[in-house]
PDB file of N, CA and C in Angstrom:
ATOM      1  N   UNK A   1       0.828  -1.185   0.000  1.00  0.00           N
ATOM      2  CA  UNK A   1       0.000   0.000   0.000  1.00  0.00           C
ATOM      3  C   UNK A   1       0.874   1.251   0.000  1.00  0.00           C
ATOM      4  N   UNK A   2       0.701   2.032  -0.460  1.00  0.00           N
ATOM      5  CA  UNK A   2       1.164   3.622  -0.987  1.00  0.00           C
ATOM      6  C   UNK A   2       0.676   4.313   0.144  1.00  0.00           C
ATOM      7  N   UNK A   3       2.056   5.192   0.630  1.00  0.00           N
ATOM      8  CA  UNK A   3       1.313   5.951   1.712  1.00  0.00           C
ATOM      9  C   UNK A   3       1.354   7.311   1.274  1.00  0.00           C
ATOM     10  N   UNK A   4       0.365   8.090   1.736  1.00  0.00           N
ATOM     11  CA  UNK A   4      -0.299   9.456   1.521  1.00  0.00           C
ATOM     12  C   UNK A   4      -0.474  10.070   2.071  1.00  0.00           C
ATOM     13  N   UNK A   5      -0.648  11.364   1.661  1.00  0.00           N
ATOM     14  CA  UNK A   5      -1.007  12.519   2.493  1.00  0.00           C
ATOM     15  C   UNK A   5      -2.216  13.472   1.985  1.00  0.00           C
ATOM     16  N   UNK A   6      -2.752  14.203   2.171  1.00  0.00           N
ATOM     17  CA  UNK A   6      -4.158  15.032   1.578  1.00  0.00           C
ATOM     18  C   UNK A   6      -4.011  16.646   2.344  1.00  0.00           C
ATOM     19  N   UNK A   7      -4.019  17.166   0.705  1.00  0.00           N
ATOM     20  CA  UNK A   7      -3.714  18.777   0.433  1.00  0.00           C
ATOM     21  C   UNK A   7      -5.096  19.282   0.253  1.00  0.00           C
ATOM     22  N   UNK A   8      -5.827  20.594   0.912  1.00  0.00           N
ATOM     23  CA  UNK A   8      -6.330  21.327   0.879  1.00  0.00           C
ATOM     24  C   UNK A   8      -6.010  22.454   0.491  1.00  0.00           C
ATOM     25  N   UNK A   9      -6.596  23.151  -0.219  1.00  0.00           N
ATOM     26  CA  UNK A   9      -6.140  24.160  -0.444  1.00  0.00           C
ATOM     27  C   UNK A   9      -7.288  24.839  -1.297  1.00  0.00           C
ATOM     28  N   UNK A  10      -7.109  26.027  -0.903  1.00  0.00           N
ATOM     29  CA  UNK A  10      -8.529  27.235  -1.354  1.00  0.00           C
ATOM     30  C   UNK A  10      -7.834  28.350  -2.171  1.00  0.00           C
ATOM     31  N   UNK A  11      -8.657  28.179  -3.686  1.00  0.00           N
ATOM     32  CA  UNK A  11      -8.512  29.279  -4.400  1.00  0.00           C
ATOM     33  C   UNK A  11      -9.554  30.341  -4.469  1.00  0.00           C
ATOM     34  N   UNK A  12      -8.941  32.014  -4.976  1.00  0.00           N
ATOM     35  CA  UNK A  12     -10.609  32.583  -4.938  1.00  0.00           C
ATOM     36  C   UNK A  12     -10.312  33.509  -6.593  1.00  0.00           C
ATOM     37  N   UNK A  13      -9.216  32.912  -7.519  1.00  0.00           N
ATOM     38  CA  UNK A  13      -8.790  33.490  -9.122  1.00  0.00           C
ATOM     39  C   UNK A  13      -9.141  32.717 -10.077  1.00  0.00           C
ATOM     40  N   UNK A  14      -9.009  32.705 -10.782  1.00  0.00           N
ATOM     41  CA  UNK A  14      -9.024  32.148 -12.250  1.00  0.00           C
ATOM     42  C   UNK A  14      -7.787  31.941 -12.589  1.00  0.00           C
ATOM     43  N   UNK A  15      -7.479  30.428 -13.069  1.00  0.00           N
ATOM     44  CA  UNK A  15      -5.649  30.128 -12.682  1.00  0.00           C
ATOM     45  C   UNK A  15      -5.606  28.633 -13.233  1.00  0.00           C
ATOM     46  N   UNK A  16      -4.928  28.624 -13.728  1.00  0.00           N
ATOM     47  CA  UNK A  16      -4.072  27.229 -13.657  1.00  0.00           C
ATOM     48  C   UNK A  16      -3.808  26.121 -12.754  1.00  0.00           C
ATOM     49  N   UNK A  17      -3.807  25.531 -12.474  1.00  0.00           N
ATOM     50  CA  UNK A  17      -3.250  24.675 -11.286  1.00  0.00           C
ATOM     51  C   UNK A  17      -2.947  23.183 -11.651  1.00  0.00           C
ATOM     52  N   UNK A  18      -2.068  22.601 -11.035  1.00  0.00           N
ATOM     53  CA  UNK A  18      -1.113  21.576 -11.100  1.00  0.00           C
ATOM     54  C   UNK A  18      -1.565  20.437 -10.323  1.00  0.00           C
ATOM     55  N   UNK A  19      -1.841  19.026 -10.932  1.00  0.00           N
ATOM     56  CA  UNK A  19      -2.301  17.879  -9.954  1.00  0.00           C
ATOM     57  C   UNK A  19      -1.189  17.425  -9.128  1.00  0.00           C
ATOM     58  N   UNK A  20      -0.027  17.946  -9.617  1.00  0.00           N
ATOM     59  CA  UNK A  20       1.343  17.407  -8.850  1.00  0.00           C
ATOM     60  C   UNK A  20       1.570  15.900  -8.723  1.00  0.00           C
ATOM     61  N   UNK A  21       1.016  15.387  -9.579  1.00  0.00           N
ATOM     62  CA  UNK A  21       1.098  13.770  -9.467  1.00  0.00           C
ATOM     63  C   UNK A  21       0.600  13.028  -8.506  1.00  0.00           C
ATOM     64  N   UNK A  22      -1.038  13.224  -8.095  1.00  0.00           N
ATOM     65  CA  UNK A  22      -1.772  13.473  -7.332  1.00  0.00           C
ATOM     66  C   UNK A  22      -2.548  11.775  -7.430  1.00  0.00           C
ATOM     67  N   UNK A  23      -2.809  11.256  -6.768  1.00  0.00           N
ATOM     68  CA  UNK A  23      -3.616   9.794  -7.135  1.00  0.00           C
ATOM     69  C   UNK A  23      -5.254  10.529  -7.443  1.00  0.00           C
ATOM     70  N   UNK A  24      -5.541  11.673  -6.539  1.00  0.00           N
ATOM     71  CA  UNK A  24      -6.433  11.746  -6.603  1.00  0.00           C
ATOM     72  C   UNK A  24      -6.839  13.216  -6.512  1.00  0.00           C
ATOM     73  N   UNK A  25      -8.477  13.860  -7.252  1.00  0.00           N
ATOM     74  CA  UNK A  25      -8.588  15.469  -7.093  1.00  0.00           C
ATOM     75  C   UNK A  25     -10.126  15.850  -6.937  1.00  0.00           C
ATOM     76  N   UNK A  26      -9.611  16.801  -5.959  1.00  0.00           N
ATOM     77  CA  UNK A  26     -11.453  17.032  -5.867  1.00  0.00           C
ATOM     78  C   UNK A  26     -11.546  18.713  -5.710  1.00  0.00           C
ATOM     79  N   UNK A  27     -12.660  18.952  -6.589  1.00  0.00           N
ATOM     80  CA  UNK A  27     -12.673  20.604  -6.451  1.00  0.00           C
ATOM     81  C   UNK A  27     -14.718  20.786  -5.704  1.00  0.00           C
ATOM     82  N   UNK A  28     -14.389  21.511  -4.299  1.00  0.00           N
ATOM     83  CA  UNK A  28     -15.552  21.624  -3.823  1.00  0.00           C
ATOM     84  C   UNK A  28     -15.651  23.053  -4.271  1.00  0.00           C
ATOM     85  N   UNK A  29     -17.402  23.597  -4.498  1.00  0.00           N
ATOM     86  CA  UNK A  29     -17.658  24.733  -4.272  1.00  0.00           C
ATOM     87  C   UNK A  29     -18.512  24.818  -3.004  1.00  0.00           C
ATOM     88  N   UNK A  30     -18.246  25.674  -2.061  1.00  0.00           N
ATOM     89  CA  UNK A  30     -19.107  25.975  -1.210  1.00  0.00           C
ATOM     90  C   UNK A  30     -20.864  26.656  -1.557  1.00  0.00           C
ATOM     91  N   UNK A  31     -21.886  26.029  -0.917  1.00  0.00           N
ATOM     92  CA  UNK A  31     -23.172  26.951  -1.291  1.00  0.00           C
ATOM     93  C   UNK A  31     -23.181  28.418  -1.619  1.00  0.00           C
ATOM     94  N   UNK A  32     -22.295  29.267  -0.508  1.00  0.00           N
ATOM     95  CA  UNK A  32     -22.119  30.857  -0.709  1.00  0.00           C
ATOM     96  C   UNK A  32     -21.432  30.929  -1.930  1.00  0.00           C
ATOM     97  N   UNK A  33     -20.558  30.349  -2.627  1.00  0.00           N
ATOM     98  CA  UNK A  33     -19.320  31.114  -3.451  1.00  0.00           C
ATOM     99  C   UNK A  33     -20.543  31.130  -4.451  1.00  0.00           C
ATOM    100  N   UNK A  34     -19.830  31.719  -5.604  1.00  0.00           N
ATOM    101  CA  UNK A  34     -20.277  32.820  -7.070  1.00  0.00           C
ATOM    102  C   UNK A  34     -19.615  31.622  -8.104  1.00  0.00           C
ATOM    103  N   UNK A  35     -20.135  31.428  -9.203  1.00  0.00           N
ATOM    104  CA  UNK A  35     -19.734  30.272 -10.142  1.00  0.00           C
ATOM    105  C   UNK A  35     -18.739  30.044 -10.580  1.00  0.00           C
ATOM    106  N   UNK A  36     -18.128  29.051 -10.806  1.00  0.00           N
ATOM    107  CA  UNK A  36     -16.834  28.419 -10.808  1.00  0.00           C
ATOM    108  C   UNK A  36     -16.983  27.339 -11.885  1.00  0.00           C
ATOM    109  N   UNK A  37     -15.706  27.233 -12.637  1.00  0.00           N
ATOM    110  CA  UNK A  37     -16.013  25.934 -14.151  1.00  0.00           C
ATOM    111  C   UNK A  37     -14.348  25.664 -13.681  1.00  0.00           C
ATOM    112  N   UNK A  38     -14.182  24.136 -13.570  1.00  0.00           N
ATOM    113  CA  UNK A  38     -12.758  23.838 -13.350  1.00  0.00           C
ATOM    114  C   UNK A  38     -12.868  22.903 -15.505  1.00  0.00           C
ATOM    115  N   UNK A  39     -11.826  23.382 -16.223  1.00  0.00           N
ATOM    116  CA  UNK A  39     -11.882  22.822 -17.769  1.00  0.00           C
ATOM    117  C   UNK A  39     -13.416  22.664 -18.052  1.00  0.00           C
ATOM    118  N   UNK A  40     -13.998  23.578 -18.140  1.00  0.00           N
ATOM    119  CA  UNK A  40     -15.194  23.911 -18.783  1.00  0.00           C
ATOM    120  C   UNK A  40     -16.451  23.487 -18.274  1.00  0.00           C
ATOM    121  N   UNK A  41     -16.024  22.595 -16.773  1.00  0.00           N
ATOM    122  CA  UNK A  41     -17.131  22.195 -16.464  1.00  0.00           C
ATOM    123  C   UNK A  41     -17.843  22.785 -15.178  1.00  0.00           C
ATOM    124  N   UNK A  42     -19.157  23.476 -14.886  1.00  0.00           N
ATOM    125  CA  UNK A  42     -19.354  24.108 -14.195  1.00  0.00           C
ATOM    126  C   UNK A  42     -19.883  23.004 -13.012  1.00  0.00           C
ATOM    127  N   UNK A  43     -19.213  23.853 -12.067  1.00  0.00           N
ATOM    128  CA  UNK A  43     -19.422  23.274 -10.370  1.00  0.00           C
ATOM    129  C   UNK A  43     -20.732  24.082  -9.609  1.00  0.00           C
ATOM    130  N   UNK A  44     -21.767  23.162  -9.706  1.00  0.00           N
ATOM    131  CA  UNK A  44     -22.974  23.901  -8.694  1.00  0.00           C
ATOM    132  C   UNK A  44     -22.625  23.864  -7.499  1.00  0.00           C
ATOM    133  N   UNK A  45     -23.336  24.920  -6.866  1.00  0.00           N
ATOM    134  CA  UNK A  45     -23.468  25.261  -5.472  1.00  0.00           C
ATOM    135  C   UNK A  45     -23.280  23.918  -4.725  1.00  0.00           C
ATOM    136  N   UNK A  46     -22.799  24.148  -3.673  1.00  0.00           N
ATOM    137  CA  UNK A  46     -22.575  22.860  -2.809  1.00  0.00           C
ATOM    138  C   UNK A  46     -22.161  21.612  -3.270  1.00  0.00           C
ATOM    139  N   UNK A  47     -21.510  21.768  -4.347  1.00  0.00           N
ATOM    140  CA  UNK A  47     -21.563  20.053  -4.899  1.00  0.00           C
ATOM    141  C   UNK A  47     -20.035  20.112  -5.289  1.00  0.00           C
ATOM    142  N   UNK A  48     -19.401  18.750  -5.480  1.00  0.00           N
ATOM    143  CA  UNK A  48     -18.066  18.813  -5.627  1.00  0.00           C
ATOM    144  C   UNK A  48     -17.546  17.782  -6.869  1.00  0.00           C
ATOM    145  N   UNK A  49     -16.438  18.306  -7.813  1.00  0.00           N
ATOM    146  CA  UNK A  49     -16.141  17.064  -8.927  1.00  0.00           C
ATOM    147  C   UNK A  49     -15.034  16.218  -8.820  1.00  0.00           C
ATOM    148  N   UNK A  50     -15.248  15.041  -8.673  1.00  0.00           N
ATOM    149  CA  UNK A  50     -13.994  14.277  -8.338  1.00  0.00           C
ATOM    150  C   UNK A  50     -13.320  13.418  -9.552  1.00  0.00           C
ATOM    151  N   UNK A  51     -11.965  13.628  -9.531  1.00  0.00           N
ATOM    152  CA  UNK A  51     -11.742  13.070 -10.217  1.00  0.00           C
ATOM    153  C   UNK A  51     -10.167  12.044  -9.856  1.00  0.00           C
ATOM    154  N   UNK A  52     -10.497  10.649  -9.936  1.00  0.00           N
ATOM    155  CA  UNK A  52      -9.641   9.342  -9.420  1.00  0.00           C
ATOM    156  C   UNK A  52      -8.837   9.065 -10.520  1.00  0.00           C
ATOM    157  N   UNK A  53      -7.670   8.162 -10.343  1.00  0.00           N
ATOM    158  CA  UNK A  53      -6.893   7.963 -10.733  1.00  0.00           C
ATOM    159  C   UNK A  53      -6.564   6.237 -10.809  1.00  0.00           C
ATOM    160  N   UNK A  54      -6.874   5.481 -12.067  1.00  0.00           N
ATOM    161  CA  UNK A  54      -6.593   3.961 -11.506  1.00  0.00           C
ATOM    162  C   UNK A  54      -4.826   3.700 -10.301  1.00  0.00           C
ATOM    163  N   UNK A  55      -5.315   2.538  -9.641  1.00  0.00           N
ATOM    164  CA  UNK A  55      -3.899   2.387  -8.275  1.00  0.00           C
ATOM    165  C   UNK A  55      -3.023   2.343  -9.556  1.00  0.00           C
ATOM    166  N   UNK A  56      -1.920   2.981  -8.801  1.00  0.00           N
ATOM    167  CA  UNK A  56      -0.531   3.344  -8.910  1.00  0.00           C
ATOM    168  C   UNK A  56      -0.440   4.533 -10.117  1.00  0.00           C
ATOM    169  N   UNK A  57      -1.138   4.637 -10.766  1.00  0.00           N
ATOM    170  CA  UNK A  57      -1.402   5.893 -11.879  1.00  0.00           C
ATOM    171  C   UNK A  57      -1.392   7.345 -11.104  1.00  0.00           C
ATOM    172  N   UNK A  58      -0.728   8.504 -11.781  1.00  0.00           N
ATOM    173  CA  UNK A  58      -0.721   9.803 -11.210  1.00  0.00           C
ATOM    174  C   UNK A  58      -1.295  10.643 -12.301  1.00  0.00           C
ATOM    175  N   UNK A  59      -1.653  11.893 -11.548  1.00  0.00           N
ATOM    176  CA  UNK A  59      -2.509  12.788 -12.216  1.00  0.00           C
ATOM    177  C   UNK A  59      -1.657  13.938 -12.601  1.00  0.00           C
ATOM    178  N   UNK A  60      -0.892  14.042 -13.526  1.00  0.00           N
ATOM    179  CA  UNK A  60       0.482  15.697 -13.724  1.00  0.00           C
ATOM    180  C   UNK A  60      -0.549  16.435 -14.668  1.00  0.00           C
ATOM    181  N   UNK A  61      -2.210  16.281 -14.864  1.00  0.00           N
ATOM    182  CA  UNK A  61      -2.732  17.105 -15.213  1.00  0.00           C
ATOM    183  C   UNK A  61      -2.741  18.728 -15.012  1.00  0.00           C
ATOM    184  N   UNK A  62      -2.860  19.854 -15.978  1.00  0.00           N
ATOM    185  CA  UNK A  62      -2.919  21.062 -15.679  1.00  0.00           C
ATOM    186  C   UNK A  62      -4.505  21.497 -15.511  1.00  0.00           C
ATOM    187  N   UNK A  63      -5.639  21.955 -14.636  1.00  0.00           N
ATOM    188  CA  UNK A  63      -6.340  22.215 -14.651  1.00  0.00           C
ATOM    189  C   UNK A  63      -7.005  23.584 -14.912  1.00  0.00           C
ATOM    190  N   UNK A  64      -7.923  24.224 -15.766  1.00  0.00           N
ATOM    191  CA  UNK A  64      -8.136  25.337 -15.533  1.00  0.00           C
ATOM    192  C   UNK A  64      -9.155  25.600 -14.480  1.00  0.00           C
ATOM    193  N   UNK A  65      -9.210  26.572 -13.506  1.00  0.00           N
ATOM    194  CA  UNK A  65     -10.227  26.964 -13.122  1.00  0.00           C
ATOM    195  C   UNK A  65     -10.940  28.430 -13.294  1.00  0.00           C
ATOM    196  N   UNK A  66     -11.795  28.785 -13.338  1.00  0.00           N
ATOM    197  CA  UNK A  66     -12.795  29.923 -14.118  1.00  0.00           C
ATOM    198  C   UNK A  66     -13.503  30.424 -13.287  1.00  0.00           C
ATOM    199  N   UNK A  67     -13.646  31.043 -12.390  1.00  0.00           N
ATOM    200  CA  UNK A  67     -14.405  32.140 -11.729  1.00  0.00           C
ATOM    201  C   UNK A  67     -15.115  33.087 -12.542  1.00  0.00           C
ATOM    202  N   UNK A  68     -17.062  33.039 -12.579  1.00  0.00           N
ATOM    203  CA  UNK A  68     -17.493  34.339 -13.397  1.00  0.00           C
ATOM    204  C   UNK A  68     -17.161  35.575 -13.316  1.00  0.00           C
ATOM    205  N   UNK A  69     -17.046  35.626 -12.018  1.00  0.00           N
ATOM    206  CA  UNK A  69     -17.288  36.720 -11.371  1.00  0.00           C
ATOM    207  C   UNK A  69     -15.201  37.371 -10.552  1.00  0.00           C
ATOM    208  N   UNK A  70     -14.632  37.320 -11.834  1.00  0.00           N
ATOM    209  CA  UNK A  70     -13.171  37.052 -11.053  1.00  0.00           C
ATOM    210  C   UNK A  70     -12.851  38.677 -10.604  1.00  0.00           C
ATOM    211  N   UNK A  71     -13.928  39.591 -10.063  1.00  0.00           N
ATOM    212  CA  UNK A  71     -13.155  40.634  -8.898  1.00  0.00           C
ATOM    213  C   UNK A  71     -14.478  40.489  -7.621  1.00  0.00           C
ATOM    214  N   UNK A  72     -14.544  39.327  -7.439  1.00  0.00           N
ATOM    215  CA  UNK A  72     -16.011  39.464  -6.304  1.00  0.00           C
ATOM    216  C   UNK A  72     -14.468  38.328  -5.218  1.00  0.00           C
ATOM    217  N   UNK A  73     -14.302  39.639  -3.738  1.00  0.00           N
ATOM    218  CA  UNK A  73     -13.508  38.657  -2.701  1.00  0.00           C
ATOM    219  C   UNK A  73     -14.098  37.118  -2.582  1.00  0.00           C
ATOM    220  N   UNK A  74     -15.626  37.287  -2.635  1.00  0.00           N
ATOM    221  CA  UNK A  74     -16.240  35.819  -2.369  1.00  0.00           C
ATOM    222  C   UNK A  74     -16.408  35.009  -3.416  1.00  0.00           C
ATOM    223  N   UNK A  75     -15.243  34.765  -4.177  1.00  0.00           N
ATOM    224  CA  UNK A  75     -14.887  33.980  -5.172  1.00  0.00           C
ATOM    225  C   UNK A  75     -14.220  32.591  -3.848  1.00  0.00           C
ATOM    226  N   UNK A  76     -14.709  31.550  -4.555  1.00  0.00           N
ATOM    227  CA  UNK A  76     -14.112  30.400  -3.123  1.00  0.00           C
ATOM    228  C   UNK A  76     -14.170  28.840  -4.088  1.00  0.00           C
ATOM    229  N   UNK A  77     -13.068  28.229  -4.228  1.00  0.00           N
ATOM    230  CA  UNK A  77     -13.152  26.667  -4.341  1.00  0.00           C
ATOM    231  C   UNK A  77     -11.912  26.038  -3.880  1.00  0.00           C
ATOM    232  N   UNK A  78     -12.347  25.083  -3.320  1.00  0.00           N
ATOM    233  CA  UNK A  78     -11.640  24.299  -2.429  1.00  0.00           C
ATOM    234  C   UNK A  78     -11.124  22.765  -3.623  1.00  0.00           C
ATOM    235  N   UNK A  79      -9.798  22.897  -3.503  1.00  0.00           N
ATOM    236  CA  UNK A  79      -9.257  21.850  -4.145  1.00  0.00           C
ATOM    237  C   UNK A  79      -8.510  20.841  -2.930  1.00  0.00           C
ATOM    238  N   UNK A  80      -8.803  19.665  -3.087  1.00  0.00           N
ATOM    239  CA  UNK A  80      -8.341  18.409  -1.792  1.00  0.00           C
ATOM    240  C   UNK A  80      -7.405  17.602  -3.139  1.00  0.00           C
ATOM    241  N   UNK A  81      -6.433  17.413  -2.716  1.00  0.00           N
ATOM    242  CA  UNK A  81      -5.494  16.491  -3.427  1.00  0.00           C
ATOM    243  C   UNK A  81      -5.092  15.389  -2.339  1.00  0.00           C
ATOM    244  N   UNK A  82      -5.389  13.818  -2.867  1.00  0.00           N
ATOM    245  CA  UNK A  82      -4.691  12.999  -2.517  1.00  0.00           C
ATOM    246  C   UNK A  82      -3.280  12.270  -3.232  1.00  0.00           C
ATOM    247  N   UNK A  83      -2.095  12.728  -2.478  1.00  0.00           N
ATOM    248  CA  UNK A  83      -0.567  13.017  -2.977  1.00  0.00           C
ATOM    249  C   UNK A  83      -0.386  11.847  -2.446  1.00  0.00           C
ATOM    250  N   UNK A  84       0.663  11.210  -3.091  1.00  0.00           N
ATOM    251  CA  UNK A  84       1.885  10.148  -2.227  1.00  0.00           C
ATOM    252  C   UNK A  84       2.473  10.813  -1.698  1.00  0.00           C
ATOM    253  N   UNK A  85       3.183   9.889  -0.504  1.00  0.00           N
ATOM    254  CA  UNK A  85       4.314  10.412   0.426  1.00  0.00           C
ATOM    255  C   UNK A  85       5.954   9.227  -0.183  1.00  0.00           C
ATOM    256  N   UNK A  86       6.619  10.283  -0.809  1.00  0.00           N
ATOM    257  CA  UNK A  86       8.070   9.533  -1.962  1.00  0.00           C
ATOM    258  C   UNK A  86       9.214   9.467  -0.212  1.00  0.00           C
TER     259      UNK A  86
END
């Protein structure tokens, strides 16, 4: 078994971002935040898109993420990465 660790981390731009060779990725939007599309696909309110990785496979995907509304502070999505520990 592969041991791991799990990254949180909160964006509130429109940006790029890196799976870092990630087994695994999840982008939550909170109910409050303002609309959000991670590669074109839009994230409703409260709901989150996950995306897995078959065992031992990594994710060095580049993701876009898209904020409509990119000068509102309450721009908010939460990205959880499950990383190996090398």
């Amino acid at each position: 078994m592969a041991k791991t660790r799990t990254e949180n981390i909160a964006y509130g731009k429109s940006q790029y971002i890196s799976a870092d060779g990630c087994f695994a990725i999840s982008f939550f939007r909170p109910s409050s935040a303002p609309a959000v599309s991670v590669e074109g696909i839009d994230i409703e309110a409260g709901q989150t898109l996950s995306i897995k990785q078959n065992v031992g496979d990594e994710d060095h995907s580049n993701y876009q993420l898209t904020f409509a509304n990119n000068q509102d502070n309450a721009n908010l999505l939460h990205v959880i990465k499950i990383m190996p520990i090398r």
